[in-house]
N, C-alpha and C. Protein backbone atom coordinates (compact mmCIF):
# COMPACT_ATOMS: atom_id res chain seq x y z
N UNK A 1 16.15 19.76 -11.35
CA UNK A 1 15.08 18.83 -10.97
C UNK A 1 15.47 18.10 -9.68
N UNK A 2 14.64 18.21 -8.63
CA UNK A 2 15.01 17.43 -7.51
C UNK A 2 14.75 15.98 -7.90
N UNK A 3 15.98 15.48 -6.98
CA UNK A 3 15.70 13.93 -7.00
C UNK A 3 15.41 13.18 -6.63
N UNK A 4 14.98 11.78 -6.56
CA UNK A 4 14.19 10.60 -5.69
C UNK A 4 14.68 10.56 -4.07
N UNK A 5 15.60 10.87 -4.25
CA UNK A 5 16.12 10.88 -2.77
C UNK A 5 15.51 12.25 -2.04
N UNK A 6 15.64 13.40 -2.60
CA UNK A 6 15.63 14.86 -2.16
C UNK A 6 13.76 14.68 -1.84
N UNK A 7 13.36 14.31 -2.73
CA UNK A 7 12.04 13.83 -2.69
C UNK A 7 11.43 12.95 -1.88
N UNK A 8 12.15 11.97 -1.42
CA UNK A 8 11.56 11.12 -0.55
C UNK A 8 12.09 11.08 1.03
N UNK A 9 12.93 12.24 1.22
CA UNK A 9 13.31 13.16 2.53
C UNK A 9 12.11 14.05 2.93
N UNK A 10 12.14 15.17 1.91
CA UNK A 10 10.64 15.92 1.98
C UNK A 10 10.19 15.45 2.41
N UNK A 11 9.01 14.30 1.43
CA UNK A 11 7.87 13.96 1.93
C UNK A 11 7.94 13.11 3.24
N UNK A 12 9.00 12.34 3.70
CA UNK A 12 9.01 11.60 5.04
C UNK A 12 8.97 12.91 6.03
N UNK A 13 9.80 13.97 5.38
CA UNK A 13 9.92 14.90 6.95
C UNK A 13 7.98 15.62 7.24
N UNK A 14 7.48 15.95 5.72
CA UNK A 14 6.64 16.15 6.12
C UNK A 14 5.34 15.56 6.63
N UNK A 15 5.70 14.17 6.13
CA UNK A 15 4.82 13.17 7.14
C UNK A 15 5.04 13.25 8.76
N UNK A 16 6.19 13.33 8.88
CA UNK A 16 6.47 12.90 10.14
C UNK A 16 5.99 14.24 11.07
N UNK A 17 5.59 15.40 10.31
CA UNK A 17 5.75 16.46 11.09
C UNK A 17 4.00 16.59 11.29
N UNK A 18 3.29 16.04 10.86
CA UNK A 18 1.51 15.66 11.16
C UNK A 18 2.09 15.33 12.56
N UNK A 19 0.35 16.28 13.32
CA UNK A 19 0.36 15.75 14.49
C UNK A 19 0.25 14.26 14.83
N UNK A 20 -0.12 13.85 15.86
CA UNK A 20 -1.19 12.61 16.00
C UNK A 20 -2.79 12.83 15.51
N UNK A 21 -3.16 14.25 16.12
CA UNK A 21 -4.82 14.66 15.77
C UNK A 21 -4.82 14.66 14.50
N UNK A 22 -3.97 15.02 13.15
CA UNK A 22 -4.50 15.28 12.37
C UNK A 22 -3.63 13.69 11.54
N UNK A 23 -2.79 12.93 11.93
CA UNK A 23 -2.71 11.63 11.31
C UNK A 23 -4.07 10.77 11.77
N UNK A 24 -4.77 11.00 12.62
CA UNK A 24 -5.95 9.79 13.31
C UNK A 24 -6.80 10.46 12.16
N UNK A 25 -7.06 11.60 11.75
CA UNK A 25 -8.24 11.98 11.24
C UNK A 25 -8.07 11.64 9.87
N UNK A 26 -6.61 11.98 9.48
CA UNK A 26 -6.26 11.62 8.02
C UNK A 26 -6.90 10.42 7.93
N UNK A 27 -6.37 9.64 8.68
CA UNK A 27 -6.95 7.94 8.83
C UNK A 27 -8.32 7.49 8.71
N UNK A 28 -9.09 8.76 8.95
CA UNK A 28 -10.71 8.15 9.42
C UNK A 28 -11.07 8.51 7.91
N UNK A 29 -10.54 10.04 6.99
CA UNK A 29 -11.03 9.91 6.52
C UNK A 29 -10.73 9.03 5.16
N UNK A 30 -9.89 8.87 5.03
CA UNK A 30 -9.20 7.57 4.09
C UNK A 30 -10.07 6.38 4.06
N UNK A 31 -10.37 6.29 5.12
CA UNK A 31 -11.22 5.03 5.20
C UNK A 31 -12.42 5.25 4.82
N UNK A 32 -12.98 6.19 4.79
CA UNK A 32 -14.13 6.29 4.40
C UNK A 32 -14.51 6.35 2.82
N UNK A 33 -13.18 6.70 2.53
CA UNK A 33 -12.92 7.17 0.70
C UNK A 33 -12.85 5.03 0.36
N UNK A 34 -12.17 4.75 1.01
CA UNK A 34 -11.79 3.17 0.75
C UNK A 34 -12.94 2.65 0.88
N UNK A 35 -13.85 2.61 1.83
CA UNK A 35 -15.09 1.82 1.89
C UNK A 35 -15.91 1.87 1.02
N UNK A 36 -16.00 3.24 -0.05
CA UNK A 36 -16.71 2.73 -0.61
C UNK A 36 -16.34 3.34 -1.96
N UNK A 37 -15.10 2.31 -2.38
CA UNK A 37 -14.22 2.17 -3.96
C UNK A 37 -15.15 0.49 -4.35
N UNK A 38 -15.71 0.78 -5.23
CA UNK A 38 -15.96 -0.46 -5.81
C UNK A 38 -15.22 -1.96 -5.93
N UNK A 39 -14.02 -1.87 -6.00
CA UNK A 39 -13.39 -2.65 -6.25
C UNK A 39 -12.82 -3.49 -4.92
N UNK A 40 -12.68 -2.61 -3.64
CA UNK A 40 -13.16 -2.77 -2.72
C UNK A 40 -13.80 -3.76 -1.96
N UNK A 41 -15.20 -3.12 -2.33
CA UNK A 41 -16.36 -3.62 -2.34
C UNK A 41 -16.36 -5.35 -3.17
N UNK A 42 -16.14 -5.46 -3.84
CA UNK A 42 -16.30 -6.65 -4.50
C UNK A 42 -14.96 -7.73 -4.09
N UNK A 43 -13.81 -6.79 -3.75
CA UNK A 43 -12.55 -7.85 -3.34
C UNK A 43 -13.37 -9.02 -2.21
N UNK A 44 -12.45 -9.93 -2.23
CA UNK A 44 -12.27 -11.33 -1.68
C UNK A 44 -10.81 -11.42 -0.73
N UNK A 45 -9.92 -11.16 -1.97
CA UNK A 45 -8.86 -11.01 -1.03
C UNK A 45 -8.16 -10.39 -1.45
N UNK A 46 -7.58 -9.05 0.20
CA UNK A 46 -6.78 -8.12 0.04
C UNK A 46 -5.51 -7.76 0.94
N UNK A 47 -4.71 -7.10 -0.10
CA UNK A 47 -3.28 -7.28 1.24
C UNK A 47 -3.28 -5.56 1.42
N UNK A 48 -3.11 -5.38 2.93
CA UNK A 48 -2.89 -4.18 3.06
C UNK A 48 -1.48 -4.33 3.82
N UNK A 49 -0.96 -3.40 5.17
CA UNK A 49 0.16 -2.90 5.54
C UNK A 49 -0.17 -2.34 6.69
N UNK A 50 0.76 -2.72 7.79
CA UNK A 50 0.90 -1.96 9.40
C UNK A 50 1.66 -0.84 9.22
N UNK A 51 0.88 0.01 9.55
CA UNK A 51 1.94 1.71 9.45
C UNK A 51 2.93 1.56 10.31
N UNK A 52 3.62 2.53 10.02
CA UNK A 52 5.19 2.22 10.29
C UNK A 52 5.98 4.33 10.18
N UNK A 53 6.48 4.52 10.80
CA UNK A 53 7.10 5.98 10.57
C UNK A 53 6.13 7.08 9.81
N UNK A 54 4.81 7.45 10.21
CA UNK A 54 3.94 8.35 9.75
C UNK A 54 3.07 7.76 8.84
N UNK A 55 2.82 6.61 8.10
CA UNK A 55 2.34 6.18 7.35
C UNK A 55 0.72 6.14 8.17
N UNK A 56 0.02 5.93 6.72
CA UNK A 56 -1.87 5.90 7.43
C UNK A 56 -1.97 4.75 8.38
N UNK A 57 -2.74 4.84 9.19
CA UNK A 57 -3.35 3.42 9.96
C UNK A 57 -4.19 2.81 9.32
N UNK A 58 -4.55 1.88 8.93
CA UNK A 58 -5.32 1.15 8.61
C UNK A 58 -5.92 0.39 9.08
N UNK A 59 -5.87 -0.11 10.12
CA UNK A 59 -5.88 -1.26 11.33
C UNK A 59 -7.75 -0.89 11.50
N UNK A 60 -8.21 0.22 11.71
CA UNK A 60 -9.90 0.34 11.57
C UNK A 60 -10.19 -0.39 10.45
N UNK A 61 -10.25 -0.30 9.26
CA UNK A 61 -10.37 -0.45 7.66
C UNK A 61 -10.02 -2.32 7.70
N UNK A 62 -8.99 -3.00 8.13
CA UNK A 62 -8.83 -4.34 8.16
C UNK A 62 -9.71 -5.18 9.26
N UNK A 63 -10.41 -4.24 10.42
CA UNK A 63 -11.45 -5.10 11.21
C UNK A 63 -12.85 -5.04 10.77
N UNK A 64 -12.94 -3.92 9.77
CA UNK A 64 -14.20 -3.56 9.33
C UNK A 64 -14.14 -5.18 7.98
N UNK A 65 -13.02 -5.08 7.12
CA UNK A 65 -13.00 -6.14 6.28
C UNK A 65 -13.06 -7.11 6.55
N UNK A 66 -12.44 -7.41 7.82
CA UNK A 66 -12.82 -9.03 8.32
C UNK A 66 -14.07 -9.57 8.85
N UNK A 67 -14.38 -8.36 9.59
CA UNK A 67 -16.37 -8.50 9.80
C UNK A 67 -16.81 -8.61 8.14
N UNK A 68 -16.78 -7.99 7.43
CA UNK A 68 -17.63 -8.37 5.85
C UNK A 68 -16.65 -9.50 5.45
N UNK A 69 -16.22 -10.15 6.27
CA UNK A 69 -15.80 -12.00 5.25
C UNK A 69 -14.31 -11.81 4.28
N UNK A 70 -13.64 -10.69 4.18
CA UNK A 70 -13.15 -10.91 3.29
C UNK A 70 -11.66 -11.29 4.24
N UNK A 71 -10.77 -11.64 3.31
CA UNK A 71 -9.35 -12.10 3.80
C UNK A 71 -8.10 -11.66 3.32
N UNK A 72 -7.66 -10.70 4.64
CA UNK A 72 -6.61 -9.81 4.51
C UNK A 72 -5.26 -10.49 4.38
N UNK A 73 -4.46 -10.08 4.26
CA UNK A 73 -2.72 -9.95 3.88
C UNK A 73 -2.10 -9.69 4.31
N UNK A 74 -0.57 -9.62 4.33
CA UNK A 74 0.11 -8.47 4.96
C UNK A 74 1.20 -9.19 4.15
N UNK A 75 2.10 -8.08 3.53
CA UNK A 75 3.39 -7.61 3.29
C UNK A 75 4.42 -8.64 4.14
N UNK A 76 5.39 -9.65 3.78
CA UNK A 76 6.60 -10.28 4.83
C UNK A 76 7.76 -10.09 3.36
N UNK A 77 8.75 -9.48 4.14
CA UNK A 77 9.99 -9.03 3.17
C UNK A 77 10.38 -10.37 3.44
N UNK A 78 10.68 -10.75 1.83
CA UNK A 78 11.68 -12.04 1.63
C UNK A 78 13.14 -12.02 2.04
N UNK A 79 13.73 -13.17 1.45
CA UNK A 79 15.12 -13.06 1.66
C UNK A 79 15.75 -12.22 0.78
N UNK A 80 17.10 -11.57 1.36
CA UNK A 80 18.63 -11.27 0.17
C UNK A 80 18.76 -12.68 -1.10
N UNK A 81 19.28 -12.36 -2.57
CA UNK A 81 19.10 -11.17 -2.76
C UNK A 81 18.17 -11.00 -3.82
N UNK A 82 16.88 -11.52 -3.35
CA UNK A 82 15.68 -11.81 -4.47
C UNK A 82 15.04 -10.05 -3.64
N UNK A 83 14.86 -9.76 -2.62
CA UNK A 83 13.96 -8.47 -2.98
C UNK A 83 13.09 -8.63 -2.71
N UNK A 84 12.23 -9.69 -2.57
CA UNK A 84 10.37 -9.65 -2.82
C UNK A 84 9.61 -9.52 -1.83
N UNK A 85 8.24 -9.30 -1.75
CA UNK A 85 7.62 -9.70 -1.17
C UNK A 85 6.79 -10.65 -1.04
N UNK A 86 6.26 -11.45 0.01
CA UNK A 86 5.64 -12.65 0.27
C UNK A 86 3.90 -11.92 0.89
N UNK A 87 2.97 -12.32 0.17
CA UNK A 87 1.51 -12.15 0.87
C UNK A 87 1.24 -13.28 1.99
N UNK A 88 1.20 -12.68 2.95
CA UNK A 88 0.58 -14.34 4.04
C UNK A 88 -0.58 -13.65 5.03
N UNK A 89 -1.41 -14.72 5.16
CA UNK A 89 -2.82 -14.39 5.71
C UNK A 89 -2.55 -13.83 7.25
N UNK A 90 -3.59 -12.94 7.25
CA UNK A 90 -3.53 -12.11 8.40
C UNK A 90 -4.46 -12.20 8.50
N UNK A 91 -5.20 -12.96 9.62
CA UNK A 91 -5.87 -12.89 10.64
C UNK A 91 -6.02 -12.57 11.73
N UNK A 92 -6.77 -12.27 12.32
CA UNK A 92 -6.90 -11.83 13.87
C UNK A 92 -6.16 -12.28 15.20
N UNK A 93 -6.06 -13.07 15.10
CA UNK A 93 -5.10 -13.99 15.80
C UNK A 93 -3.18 -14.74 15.31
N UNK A 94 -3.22 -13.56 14.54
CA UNK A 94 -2.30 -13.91 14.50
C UNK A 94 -0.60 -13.39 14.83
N UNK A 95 0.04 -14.07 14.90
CA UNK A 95 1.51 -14.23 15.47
C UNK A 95 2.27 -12.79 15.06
N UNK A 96 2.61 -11.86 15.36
CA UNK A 96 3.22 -10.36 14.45
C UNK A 96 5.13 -10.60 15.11
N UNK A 97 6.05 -10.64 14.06
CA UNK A 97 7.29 -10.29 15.08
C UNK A 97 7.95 -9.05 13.82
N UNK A 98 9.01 -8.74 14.56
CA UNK A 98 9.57 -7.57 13.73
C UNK A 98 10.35 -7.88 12.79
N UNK A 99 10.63 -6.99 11.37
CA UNK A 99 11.51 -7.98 10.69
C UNK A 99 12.94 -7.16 10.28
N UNK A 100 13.81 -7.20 9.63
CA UNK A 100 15.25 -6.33 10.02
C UNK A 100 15.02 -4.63 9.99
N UNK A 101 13.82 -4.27 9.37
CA UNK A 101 13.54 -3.05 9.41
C UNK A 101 12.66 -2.68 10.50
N UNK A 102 12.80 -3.46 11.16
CA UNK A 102 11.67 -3.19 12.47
C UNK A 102 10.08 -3.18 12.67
N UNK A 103 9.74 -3.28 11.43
CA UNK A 103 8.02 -3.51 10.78
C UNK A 103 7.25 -5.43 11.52
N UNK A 104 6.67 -4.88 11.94
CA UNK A 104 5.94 -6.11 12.42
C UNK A 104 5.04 -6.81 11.21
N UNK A 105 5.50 -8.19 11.28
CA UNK A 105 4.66 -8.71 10.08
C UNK A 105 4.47 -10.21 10.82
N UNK A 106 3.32 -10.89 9.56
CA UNK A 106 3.07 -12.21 10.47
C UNK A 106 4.16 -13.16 10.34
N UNK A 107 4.43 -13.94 11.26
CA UNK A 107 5.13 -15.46 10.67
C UNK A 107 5.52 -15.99 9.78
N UNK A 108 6.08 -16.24 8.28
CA UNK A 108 5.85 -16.58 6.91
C UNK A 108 5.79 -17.96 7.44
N UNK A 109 4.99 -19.15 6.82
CA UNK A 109 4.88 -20.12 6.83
C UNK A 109 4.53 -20.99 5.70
N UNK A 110 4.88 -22.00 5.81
CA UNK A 110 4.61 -23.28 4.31
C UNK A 110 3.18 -23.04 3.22
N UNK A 111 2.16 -22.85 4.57
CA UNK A 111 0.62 -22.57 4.27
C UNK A 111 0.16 -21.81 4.12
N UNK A 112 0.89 -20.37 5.00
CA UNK A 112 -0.22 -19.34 4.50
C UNK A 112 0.56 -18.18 3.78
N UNK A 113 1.37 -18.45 2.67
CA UNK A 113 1.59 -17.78 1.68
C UNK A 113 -0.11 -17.20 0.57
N UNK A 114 0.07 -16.36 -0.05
CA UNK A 114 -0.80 -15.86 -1.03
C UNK A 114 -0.04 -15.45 -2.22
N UNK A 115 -0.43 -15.96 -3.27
CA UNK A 115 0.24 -15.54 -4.90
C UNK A 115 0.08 -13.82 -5.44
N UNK A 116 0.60 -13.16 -5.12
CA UNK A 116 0.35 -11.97 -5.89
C UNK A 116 -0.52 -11.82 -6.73
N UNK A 117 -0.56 -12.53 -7.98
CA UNK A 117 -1.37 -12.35 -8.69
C UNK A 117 -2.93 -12.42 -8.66
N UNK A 118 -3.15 -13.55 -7.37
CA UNK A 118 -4.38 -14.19 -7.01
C UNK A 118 -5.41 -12.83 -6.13
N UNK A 119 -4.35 -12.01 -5.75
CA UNK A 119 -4.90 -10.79 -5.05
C UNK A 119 -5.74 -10.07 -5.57
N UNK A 120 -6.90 -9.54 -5.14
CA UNK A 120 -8.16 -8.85 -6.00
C UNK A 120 -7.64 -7.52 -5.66
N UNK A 121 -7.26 -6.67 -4.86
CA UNK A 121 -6.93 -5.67 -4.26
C UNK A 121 -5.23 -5.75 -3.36
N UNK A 122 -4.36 -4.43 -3.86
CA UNK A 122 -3.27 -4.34 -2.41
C UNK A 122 -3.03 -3.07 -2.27
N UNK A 123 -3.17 -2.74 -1.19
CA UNK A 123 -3.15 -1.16 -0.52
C UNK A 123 -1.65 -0.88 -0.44
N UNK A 124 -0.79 0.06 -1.18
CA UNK A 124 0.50 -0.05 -1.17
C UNK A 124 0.66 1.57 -0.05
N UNK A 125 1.60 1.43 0.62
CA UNK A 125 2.24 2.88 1.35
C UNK A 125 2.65 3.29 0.73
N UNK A 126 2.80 4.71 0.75
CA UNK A 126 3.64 5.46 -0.42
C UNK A 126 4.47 6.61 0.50
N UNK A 127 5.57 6.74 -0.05
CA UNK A 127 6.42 7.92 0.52
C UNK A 127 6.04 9.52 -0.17
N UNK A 128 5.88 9.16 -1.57
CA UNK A 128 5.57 10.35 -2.14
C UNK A 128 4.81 9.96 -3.48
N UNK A 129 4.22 10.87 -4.23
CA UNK A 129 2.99 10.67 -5.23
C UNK A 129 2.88 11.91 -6.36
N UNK A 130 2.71 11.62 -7.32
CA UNK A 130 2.23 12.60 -8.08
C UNK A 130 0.80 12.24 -8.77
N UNK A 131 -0.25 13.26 -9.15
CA UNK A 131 -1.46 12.97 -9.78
C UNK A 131 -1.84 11.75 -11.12
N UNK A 132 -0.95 11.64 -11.21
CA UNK A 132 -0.49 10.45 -12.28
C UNK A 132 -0.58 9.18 -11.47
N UNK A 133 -0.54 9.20 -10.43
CA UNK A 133 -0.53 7.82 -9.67
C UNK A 133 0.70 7.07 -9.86
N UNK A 134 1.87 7.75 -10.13
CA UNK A 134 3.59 7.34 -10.15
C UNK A 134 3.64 7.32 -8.53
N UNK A 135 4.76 6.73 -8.03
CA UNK A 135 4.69 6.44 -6.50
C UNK A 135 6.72 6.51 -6.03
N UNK A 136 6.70 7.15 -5.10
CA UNK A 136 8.13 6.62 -4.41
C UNK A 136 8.35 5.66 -3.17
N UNK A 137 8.56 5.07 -3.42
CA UNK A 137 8.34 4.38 -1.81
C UNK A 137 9.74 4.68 -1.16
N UNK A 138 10.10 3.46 -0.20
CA UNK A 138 11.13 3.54 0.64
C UNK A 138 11.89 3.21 -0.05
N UNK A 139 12.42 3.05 -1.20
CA UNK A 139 13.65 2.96 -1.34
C UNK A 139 14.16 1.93 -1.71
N UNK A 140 13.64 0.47 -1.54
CA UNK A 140 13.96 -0.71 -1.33
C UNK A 140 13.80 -1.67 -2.20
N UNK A 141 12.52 -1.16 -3.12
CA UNK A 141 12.10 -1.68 -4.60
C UNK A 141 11.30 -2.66 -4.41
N UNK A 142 10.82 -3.36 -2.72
CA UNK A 142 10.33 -4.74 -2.61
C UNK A 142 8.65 -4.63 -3.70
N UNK A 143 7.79 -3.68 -3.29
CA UNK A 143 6.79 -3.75 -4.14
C UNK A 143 7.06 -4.08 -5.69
N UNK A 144 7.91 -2.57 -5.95
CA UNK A 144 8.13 -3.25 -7.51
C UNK A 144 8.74 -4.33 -8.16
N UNK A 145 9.87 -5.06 -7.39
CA UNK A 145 10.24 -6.65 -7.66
C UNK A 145 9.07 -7.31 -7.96
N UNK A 146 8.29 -7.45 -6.37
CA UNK A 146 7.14 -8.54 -6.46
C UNK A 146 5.95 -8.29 -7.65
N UNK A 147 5.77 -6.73 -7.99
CA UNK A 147 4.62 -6.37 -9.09
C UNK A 147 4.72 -6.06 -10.31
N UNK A 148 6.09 -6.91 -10.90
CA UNK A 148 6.54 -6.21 -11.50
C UNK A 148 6.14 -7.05 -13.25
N UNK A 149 5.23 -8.36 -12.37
CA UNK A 149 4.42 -8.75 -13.68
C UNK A 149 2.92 -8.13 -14.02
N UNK A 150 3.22 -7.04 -13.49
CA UNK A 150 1.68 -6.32 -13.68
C UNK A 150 1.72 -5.72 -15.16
N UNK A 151 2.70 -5.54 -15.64
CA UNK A 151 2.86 -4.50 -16.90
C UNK A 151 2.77 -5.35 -18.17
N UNK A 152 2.61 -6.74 -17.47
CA UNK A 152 2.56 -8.08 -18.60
C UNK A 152 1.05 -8.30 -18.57
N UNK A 153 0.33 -8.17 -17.97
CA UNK A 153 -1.17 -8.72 -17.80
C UNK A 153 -1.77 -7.31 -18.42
N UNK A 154 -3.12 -7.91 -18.51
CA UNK A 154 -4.40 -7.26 -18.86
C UNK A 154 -5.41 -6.73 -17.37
N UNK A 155 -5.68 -5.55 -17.58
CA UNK A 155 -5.97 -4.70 -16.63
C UNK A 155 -6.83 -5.96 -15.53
N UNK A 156 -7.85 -6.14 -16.68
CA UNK A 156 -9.35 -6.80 -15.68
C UNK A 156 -8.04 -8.19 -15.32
N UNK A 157 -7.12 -8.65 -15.41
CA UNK A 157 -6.60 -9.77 -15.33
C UNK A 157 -5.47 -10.07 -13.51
N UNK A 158 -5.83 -8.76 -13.38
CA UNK A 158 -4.74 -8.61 -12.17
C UNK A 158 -5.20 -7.88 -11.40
N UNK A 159 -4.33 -7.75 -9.94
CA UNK A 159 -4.75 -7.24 -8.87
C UNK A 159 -4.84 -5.19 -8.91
N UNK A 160 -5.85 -4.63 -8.38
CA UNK A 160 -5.80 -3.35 -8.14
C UNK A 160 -4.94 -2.78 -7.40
N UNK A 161 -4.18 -1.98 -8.00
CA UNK A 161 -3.54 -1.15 -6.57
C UNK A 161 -3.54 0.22 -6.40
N UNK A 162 -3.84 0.30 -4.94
CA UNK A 162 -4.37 1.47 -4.81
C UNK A 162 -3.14 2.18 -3.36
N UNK A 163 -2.80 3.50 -3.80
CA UNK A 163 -1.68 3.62 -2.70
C UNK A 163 -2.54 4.38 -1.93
N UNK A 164 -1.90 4.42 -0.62
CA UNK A 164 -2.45 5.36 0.48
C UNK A 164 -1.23 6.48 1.06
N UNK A 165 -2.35 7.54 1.10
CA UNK A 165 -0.56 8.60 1.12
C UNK A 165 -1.50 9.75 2.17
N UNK A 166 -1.12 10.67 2.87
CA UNK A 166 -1.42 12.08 3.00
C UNK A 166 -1.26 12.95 1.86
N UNK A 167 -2.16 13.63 2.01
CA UNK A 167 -2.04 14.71 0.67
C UNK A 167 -0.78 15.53 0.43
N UNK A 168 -0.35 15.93 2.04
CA UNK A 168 1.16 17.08 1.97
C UNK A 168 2.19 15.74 1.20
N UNK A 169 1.73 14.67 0.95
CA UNK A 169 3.20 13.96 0.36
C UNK A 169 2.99 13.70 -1.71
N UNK A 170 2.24 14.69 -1.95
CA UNK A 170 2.25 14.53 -3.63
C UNK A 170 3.04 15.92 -3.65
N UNK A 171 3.54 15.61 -5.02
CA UNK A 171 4.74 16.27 -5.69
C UNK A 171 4.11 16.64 -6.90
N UNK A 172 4.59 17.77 -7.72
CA UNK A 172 4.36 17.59 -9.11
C UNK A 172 4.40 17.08 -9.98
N UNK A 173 5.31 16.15 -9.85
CA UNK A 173 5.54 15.20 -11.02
C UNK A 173 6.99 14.28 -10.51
N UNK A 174 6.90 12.56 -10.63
CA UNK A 174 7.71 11.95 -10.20
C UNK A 174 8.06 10.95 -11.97
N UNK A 175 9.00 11.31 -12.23
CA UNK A 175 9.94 10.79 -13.26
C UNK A 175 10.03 9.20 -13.06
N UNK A 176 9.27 8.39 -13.82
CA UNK A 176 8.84 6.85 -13.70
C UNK A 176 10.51 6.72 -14.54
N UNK A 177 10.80 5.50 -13.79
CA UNK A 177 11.44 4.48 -14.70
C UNK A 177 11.53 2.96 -14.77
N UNK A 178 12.01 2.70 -15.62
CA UNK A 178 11.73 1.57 -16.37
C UNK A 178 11.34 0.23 -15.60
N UNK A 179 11.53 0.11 -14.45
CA UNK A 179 11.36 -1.11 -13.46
C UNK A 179 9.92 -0.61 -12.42
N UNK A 180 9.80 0.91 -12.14
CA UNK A 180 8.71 1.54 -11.60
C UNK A 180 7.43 0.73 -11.86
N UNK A 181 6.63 0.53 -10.90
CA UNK A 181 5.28 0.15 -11.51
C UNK A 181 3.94 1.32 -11.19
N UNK A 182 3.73 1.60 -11.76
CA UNK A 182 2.02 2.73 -11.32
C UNK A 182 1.18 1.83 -10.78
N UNK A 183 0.37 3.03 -10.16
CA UNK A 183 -0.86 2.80 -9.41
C UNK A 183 -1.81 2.75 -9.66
N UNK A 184 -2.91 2.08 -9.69
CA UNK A 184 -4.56 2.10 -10.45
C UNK A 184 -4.84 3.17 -10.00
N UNK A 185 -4.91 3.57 -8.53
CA UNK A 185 -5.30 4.71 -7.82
C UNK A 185 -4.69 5.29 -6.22
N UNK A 186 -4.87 6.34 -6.34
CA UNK A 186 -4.67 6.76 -4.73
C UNK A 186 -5.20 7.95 -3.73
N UNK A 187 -5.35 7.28 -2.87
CA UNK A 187 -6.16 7.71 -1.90
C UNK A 187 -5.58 8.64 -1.14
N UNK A 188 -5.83 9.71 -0.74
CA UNK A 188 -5.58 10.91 -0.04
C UNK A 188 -6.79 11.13 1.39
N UNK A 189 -6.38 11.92 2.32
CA UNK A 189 -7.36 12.53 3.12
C UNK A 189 -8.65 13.57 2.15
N UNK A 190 -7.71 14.02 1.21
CA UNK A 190 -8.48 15.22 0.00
C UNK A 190 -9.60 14.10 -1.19
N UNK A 191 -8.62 14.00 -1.42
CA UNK A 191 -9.62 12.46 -2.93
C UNK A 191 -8.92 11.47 -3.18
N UNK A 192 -9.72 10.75 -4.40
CA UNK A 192 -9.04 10.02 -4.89
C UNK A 192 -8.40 10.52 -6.13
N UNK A 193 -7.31 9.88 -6.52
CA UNK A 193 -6.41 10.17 -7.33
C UNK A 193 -6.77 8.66 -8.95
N UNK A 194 -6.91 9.04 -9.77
CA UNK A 194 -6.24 8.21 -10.84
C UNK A 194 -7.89 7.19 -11.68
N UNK A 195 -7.65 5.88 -11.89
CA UNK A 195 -8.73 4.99 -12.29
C UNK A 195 -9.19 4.49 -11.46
N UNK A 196 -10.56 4.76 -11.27
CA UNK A 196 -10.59 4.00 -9.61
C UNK A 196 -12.45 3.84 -10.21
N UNK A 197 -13.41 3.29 -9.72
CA UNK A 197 -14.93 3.04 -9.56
C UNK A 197 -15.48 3.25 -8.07
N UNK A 198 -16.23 3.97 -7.73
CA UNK A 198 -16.90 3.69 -7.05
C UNK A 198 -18.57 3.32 -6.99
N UNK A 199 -18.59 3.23 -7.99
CA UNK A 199 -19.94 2.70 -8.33
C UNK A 199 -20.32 1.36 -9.10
């Protein structure tokens, strides 16, 4: 059985090996699958993510949300050696610097933190995927630290998450464990994957 590591080489090499033409298109059509997920549709407030090493763009999809009123997020890695992540408002105007992994994120500040839980929607990156909506990410565990009271709540009680991946990065099957958290759903250039509404 290959392993999380062997697995999350793959799928980075084969991300990385998409052109530009066919990552922009992946992108357009992702967005179009996202626009119109119900849940979506009804969020208030959502945290998405600046691509970073092959990952989807999203950056169309967060100006389209801010024209319909709603109020985006972004991902700021906490300190050593808590792990977490911090939601803080992303707006249009706002401040981006890099952070030890080189990912541009906003400012963290006193005020514009956001509670995890308070989140209606968060668009997670994914390194690799299986149809189950199990997920590998980078390695680092920050999502699953911060989400990791999701497995304590009641579905309608907490935030949706929905990963965004290219299709060449699902696997047959990714071996969950015990700290892992799943995905409500995920989005591909091909479909959607898992519990998801669009109606």
């Amino acid at each position: 059985m290959a392993t999380i590591k062997s697995i999350r080489k793959l799928c980075r090499d084969k991300r990385n090996a998409l052109s530009a033409d066919e990552q922009h298109t992946h992108s357009l059509k992702i967005i179009q699958y996202l626009k119109h997920l119900r849940w979506l549709e009804r969020a208030k407030h959502i945290a998405a993510y600046l691509a970073t090493n092959g990952e989807l763009n999203l950056e169309p999809l967060i100006s389209k949300l801010r024209q319909a009123d709603k109020n985006i997020y972004l991902p700021v890695l906490g300190s050593f050696p808590q792990r977490k992540l911090w939601f803080v408002s992303y707006p249009s105007n706002s401040i981006l610097k890099p952070n030890r992994f080189n990912i541009l994120e906003p400012v963290l500040g006193s005020n514009n933190r956001y509670p995890p839980l308070r989140l209606d929607v968060i668009l997670v990156p994914i390194v690799a995927f299986d149809a189950d909506c199990n997920r590998i990410g980078m390695g680092g565990g920050f999502y699953d630290r911060t989400l990791a009271y999701q497995k304590h709540l009641l579905f309608w009680k907490r935030p949706r998450l929905i990963g965004v991946a290219h299709e060449c990065q699902r696997v047959e099957k990714i071996v969950m464990r015990k700290w892992d958290v799943p995905l409500d759903a995920i989005v591909t250039e091909r479909k959607i994957y898992g519990n998801f509404s669009t109606t």
